[in-house]
Protein backbone atom coordinates (compact mmCIF):
# COMPACT_ATOMS: atom_id res chain seq x y z
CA UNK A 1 30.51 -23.31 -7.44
CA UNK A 2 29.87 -23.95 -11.08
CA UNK A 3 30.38 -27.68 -10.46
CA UNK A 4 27.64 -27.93 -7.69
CA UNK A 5 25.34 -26.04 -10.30
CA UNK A 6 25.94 -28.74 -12.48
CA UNK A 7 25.18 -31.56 -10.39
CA UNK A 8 21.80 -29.47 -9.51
CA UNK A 9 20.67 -29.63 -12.79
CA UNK A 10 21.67 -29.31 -16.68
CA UNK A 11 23.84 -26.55 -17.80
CA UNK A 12 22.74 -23.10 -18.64
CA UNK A 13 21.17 -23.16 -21.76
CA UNK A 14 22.23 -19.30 -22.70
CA UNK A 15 25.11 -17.40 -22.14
CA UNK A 16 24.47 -13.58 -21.92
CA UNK A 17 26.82 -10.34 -21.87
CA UNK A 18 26.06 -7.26 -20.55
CA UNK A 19 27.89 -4.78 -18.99
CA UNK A 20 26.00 -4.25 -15.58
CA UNK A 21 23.89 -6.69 -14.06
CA UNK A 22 21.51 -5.89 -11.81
CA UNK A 23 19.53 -8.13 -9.30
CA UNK A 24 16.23 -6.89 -8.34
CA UNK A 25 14.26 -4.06 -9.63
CA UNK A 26 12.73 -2.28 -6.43
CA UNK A 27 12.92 1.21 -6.18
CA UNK A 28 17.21 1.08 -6.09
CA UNK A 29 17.65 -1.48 -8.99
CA UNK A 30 15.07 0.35 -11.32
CA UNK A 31 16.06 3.61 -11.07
CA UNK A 32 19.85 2.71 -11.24
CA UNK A 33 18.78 0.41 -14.72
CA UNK A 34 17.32 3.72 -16.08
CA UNK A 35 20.36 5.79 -15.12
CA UNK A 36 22.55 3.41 -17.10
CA UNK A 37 20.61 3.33 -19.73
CA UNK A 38 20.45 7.20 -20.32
CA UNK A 39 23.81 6.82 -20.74
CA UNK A 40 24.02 3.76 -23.34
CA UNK A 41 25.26 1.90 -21.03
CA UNK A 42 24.04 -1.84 -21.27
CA UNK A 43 22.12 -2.84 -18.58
CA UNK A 44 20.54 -6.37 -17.59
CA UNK A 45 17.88 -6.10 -14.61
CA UNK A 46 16.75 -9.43 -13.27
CA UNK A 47 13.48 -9.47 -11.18
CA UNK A 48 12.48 -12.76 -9.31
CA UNK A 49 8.65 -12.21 -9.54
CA UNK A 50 6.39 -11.97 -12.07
CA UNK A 51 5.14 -8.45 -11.53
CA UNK A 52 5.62 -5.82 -8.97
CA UNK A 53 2.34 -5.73 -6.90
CA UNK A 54 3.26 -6.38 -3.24
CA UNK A 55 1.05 -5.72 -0.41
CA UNK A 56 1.87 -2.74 2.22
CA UNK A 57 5.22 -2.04 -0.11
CA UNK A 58 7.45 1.37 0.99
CA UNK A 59 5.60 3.47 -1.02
CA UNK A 60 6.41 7.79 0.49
CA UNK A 61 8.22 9.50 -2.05
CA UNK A 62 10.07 12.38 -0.76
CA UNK A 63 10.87 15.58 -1.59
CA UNK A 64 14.21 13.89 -2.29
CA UNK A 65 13.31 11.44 -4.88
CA UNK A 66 11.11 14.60 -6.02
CA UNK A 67 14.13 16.54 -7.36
CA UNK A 68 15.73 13.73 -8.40
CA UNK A 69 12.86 12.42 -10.83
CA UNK A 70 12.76 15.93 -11.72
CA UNK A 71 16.54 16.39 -12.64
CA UNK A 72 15.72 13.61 -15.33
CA UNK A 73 12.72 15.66 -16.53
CA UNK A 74 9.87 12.87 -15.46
CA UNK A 75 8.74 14.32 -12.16
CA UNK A 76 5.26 15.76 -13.25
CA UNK A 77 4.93 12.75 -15.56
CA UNK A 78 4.88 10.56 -12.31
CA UNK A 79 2.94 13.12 -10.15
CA UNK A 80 0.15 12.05 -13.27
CA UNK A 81 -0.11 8.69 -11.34
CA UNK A 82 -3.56 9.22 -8.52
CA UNK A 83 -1.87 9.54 -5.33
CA UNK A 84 -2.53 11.61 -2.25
CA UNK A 85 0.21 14.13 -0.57
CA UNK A 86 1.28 14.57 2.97
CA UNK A 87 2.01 18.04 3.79
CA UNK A 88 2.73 17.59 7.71
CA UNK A 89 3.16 14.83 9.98
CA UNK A 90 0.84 15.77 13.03
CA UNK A 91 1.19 13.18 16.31
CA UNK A 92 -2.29 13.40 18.39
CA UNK A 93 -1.42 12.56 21.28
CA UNK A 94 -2.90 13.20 25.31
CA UNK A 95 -2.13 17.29 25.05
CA UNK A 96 -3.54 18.18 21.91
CA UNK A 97 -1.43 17.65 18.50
CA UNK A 98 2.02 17.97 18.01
CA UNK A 99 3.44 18.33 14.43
CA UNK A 100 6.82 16.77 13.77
CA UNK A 101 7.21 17.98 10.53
CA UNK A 102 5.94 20.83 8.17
CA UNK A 103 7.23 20.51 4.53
CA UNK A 104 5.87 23.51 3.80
CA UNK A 105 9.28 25.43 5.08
CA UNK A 106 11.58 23.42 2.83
CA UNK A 107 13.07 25.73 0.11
CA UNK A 108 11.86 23.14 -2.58
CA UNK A 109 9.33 22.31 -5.64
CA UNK A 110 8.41 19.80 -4.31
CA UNK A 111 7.25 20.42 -0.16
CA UNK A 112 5.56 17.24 0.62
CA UNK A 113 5.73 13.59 0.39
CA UNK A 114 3.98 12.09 -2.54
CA UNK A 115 2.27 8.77 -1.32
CA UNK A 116 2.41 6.53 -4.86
CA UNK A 117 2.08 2.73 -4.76
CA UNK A 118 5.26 1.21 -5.22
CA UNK A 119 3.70 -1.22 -7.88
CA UNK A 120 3.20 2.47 -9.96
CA UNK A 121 6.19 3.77 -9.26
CA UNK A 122 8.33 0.93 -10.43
CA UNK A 123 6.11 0.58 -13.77
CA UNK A 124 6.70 4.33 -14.44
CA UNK A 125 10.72 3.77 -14.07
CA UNK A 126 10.82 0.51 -15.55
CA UNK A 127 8.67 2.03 -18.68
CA UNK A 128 11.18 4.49 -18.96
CA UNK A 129 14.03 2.24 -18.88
CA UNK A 130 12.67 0.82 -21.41
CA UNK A 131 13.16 3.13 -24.14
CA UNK A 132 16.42 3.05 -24.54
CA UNK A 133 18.01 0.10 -26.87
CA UNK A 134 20.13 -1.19 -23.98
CA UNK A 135 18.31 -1.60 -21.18
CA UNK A 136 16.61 -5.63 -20.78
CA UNK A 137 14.40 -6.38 -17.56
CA UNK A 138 13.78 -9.81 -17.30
CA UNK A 139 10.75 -11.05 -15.14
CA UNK A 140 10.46 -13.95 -13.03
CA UNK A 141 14.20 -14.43 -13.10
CA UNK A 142 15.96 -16.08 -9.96
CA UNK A 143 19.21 -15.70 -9.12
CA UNK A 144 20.69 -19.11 -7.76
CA UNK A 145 24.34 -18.70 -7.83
CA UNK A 146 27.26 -16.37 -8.48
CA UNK A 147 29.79 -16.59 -11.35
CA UNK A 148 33.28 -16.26 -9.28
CA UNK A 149 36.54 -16.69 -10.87
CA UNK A 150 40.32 -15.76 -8.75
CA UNK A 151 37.98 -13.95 -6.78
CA UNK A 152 36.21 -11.64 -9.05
CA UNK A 153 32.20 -11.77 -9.07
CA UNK A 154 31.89 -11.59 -13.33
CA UNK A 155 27.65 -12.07 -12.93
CA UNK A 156 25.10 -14.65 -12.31
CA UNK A 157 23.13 -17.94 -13.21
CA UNK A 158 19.68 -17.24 -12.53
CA UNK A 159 16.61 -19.51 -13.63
CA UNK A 160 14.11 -18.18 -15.69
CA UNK A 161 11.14 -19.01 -17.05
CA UNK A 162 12.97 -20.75 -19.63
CA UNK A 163 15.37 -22.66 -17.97
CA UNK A 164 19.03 -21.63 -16.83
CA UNK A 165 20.59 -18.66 -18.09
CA UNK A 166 24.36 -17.66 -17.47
CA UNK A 167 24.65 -13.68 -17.43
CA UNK A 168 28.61 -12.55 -17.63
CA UNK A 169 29.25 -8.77 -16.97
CA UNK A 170 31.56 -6.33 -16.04
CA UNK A 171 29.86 -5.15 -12.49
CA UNK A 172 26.97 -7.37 -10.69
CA UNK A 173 24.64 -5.06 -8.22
CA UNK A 174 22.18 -6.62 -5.87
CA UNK A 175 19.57 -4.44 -5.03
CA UNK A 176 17.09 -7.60 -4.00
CA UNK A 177 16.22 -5.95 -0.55
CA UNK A 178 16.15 -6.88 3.12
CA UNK A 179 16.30 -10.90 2.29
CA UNK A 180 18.73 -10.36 -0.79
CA UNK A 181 20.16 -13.78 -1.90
CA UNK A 182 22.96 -12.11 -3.48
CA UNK A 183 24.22 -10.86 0.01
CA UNK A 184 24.00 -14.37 1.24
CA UNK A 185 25.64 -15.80 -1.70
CA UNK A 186 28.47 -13.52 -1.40
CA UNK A 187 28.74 -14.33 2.40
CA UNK A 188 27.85 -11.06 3.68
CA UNK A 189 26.56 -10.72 7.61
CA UNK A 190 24.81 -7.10 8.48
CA UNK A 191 25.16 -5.61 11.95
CA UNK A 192 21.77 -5.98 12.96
CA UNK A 193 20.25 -3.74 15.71
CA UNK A 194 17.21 -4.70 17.73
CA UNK A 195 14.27 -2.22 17.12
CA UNK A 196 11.70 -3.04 19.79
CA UNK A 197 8.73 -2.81 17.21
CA UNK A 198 6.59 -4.78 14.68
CA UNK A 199 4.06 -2.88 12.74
CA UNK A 200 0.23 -4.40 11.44
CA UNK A 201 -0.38 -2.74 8.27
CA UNK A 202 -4.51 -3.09 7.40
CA UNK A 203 -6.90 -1.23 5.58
CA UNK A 204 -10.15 0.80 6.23
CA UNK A 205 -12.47 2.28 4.50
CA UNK A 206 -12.38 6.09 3.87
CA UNK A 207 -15.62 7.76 3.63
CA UNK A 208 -16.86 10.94 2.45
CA UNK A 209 -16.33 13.66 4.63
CA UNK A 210 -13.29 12.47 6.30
CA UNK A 211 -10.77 14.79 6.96
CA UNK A 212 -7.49 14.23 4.52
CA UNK A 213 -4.64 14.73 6.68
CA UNK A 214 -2.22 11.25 7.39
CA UNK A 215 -1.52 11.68 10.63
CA UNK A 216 -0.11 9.47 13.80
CA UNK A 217 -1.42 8.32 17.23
CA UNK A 218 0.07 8.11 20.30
CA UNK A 219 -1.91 6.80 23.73
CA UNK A 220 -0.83 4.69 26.54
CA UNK A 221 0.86 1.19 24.89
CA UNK A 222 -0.66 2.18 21.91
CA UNK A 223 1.02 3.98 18.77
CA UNK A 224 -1.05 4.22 15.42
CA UNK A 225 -0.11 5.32 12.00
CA UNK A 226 -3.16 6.47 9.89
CA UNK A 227 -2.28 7.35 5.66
CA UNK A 228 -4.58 8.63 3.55
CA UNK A 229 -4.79 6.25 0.28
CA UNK A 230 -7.22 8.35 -1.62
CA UNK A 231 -9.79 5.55 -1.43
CA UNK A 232 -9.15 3.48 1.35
CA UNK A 233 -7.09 4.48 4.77
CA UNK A 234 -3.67 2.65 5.56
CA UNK A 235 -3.65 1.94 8.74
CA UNK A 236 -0.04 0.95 10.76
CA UNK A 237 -0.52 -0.78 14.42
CA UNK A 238 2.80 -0.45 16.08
CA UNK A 239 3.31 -3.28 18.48
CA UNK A 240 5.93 -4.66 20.47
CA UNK A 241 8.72 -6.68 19.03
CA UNK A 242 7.51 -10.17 18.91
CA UNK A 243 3.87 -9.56 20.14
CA UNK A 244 2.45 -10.63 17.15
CA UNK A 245 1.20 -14.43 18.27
CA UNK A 246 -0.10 -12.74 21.68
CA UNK A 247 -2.28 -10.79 19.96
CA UNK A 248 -3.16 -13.42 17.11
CA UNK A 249 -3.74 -15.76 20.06
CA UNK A 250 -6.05 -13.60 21.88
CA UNK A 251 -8.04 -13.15 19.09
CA UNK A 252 -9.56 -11.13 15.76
CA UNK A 253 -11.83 -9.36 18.60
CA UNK A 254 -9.50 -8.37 21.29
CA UNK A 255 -7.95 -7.08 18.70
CA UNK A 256 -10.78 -4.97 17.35
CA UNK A 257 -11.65 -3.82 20.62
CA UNK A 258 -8.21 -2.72 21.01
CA UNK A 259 -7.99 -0.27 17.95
CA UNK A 260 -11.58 0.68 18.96
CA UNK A 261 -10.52 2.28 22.02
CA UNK A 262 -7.98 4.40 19.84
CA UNK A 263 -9.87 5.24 17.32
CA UNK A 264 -13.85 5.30 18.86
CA UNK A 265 -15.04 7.02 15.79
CA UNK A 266 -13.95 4.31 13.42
CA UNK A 267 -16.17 1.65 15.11
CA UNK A 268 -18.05 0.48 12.44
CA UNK A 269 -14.97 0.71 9.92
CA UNK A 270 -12.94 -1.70 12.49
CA UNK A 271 -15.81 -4.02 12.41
CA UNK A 272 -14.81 -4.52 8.59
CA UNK A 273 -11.67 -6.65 9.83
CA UNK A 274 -13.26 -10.14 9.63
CA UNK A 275 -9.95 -12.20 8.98
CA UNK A 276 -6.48 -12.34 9.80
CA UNK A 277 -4.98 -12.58 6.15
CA UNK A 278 -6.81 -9.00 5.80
CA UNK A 279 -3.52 -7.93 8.11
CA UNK A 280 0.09 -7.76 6.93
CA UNK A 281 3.10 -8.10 9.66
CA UNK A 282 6.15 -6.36 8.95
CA UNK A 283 9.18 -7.45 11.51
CA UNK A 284 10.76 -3.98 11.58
CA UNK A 285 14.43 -4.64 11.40
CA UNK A 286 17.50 -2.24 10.75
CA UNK A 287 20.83 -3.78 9.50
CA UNK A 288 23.89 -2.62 7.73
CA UNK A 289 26.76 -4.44 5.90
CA UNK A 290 30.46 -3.31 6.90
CA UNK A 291 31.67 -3.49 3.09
CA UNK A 292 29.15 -3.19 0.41
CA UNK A 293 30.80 -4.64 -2.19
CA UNK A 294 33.82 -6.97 -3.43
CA UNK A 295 35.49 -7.05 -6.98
CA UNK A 296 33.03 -7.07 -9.38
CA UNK A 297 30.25 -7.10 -6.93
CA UNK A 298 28.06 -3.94 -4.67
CA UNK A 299 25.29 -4.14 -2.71
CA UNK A 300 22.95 -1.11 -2.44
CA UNK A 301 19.23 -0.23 -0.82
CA UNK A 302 18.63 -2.89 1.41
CA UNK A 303 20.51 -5.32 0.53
CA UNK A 304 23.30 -3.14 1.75
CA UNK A 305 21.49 -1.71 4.77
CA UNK A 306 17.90 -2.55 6.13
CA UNK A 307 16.09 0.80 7.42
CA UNK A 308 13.12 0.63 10.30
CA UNK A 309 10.07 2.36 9.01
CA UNK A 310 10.16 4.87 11.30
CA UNK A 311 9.85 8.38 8.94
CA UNK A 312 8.98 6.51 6.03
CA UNK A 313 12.82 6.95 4.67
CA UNK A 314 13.88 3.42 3.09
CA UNK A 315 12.75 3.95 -0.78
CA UNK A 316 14.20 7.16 -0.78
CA UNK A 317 17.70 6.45 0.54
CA UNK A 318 17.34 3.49 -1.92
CA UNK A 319 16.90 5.86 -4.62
CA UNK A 320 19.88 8.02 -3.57
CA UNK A 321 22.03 5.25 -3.39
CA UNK A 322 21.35 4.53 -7.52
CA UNK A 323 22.04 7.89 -8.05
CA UNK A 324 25.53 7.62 -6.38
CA UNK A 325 26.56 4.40 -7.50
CA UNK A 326 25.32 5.32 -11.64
CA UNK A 327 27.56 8.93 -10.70
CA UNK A 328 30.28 6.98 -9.57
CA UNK A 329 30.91 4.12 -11.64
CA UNK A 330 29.06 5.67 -15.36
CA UNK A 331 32.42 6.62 -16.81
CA UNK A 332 34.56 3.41 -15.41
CA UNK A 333 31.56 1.46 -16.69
CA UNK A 334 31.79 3.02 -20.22
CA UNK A 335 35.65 1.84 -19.92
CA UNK A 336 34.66 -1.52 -19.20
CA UNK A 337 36.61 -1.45 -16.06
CA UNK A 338 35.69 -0.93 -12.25
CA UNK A 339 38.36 -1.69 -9.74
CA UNK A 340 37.33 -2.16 -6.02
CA UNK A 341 38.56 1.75 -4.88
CA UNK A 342 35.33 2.15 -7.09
CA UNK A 343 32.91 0.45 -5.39
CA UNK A 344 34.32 1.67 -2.11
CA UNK A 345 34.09 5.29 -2.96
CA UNK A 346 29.94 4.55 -4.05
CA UNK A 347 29.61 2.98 0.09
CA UNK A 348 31.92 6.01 1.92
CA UNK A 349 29.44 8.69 0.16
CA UNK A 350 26.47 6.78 1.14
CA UNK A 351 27.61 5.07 4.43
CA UNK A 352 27.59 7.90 7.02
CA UNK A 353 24.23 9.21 5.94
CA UNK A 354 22.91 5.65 6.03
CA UNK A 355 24.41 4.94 9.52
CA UNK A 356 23.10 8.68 10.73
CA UNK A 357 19.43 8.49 9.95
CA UNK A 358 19.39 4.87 11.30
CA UNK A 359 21.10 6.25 14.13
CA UNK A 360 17.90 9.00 14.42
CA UNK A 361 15.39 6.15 13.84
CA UNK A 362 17.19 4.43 16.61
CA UNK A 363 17.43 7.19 19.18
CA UNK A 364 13.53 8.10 18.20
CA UNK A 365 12.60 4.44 19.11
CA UNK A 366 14.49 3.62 21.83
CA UNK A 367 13.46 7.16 23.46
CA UNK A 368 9.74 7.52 22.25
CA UNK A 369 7.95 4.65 20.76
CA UNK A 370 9.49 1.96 23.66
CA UNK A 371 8.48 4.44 26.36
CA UNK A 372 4.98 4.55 24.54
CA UNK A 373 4.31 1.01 24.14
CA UNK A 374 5.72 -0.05 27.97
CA UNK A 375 3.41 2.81 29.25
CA UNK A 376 0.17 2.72 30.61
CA UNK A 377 -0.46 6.62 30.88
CA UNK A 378 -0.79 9.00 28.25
CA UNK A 379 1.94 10.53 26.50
CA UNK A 380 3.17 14.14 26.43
CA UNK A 381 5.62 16.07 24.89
CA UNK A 382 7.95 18.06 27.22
CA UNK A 383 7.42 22.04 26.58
CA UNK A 384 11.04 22.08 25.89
CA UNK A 385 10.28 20.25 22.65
CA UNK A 386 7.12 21.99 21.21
CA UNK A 387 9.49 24.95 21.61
CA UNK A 388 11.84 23.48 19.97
CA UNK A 389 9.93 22.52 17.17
CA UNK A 390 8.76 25.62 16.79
CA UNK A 391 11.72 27.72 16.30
CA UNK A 392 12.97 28.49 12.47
CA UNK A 393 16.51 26.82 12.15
CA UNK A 394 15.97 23.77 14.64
CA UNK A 395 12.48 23.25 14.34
CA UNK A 396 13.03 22.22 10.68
CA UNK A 397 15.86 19.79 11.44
CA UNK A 398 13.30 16.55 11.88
CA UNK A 399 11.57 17.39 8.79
CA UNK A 400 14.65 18.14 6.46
CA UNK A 401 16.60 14.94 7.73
CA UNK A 402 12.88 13.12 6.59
CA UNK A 403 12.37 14.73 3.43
CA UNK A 404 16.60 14.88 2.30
CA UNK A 405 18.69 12.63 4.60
CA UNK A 406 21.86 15.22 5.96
CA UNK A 407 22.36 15.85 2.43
CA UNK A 408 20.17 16.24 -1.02
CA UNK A 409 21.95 14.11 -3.47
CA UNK A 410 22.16 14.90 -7.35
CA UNK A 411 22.51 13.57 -10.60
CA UNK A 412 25.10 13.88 -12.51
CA UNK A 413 25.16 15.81 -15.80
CA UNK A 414 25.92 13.73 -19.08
């Protein structure tokens, strides 16, 4: 491996230690770097672009990142940072509105998600990180190949804006999302499901007088998300899986007249949708890796496991899985020594509550949102379930499993 690097190009031009590498600051990699770090733990974190500003990025922290930004004393620090709250997630559909889930009866500080651009967010961490002597976050850094030796992952080569840089240390963690290069470095294949969505994320613009609430829409073939963005509405068109060059072949108008006929009172606002680069398409996948890690080397967020958007839940169980992995491996890391029963303990606590809200997301799309989009009559919820949804202990199931996952996850004390 270090042989076809060679014949690529020169040879690295520094050689760096550290004691944890990590390989791509999104919401997992950042918050695991400041973990570390509070502990004096050395910690490298390698980001391929120059900045963090991506378009239509997972940006609903829950009430579970909440308490967990809060356990490290910086959650009203980042609630300083303009964003806009959801309090319930109301579905309008044929029958009136049906509300999926009220945060207000979670036994928390924090009952609602916080909608904060990820761009923000990962400025506010990073900028904490980076008071501590022993964190480094090194920008427009890619990683290109793995340093494996007897079978033990001891860190990167990654090109920087300097050239090549070889980065030795005692654990490597890829947390470079859904397209990680690490996991295809390593040889990892996810189980992949097949969600039958896509989702248009646009803009439009908000208006004085609007009503606040984020809210969804349901009507025949049609499902819409609508999030307030304090100045500007972000607006998600669920589609079918693949139906993206139809409707980019049918053209900018059908497609206004489409979203016209859902949302009549927002005629003039579609109208502002003049070109097709003003619309992002995400392929909604959801994917998970058998084993997370090998010696030397774990994979968490999505480069472990890719979640559908469906409840807004990916950031978050990103976020939990730094937590786990810095309570974990902090003391072994200290030692300068993590063995593989390590790394495996970090993916059994965070496997089964990965594989049981994508198992939710799954049942919810394969039972709602397919029926929705195949249908051309309106939808309605049975009675059984606005009963349901109304009663104390079930009734908050949907919206605890949204805001914590089947379990709220802590830090651990130092």
């Amino acid at each position: 491996m270090q042989n076809d690097l060679a014949t690529q190009t020169h040879q690295p031009e520094q050689t760096e230690q550290t004691t944890c590498c990590i390989v791509g600051s999104g919401p997992a990699g950042a918050v695991l770097a400041l973990l570390l770090a509070r502990q004096g733990i050395p910690v490298l974190l390698l980001e391929e672009h120059m900045d963090f500003d991506r378009d239509f990025r997972g940006d609903t922290i829950h009430p579970s990142v909440l308490e967990i930004m809060d356990q490290l004393g910086l959650a009203d620090r980042l609630l300083e940072i303009e964003h806009t709250r959801v309090d319930t997630l109301p579905v309008q559909t044929a029958e009136g509105i049906v509300t999926i889930a009220d945060f207000h009866r979670l036994k928390t500080r924090f009952p609602y998600i916080a909608l904060i651009p990820q761009v923000h967010f990962l400025e506010f961490v990073t900028s904490e990180a980076k008071r501590y002597a022993n964190f480094q976050l090194v920008m427009g850094a890619r990683v290109e190949k793995l340093i494996i030796e007897d079978g033990y992952v001891h860190g990167v080569h990654y090109r920087g804006r300097d050239g090549w840089h070889e980065v030795r240390a005692v654990l490597t963690v890829a947390a470079d999302g859904r397209f990680s290069r690490v996991r295809k470095l390593a040889g990892f294949e996810p189980i992949k499901t097949a969600p039958p969505m896509d989702v248009l994320w646009f803009r439009l613009p908000l208006k004085a007088g609007d009503a606040k609430e984020s809210a969804g829409r349901l009507a025949s073939g049609h499902i819409l998300v609508i999030l307030n963005r304090a100045d500007y509405w972000q607006i998600g068109y669920v589609i079918p899986k693949g139906g993206y060059q139809k409707i980019h072949a049918a053209g900018l108008e059908s497609l206004r007249k489409e979203l016209a006929e859902l949302l009549p009172e927002w005629v003039d606002r579609i109208a502002t949708l003049q070109e097709w680069k003003q619309i992002s398409v995400l392929s909604v996948e959801s994917s998970r890796l058998r084993r997370w890690y090998r010696p030397g080397l774990l994979l968490i967020g999505d480069a472990a496991h890719v979640m559908s958007p469906v409840g807004g839940v990916g950031i978050n169980y990103a976020v939990q899985d730094a937590v786990v992995t810095a309570n974990v491996l902090s003391d072994k890391l200290k030692a300068g020594q993590i063995r593989s029963g390590d790394l495996a303990e970090v993916q059994r606590k965070r496997e089964w509550p990965t594989r049981i809200i994508q198992g939710f997301q799954n049942m919810l799309q394969r039972t709602v949102l397919v029926n929705v989009l195949k249908s051309d009559k309106a939808l309605t919820f049975p009675p059984f379930v606005r009963f349901l949804l109304r009663l104390p202990l079930v009734g908050t199931l949907p919206t605890r499993l949204i805001a914590f996952g089947p379990s709220r996850v802590h830090v651990k004390e130092v």
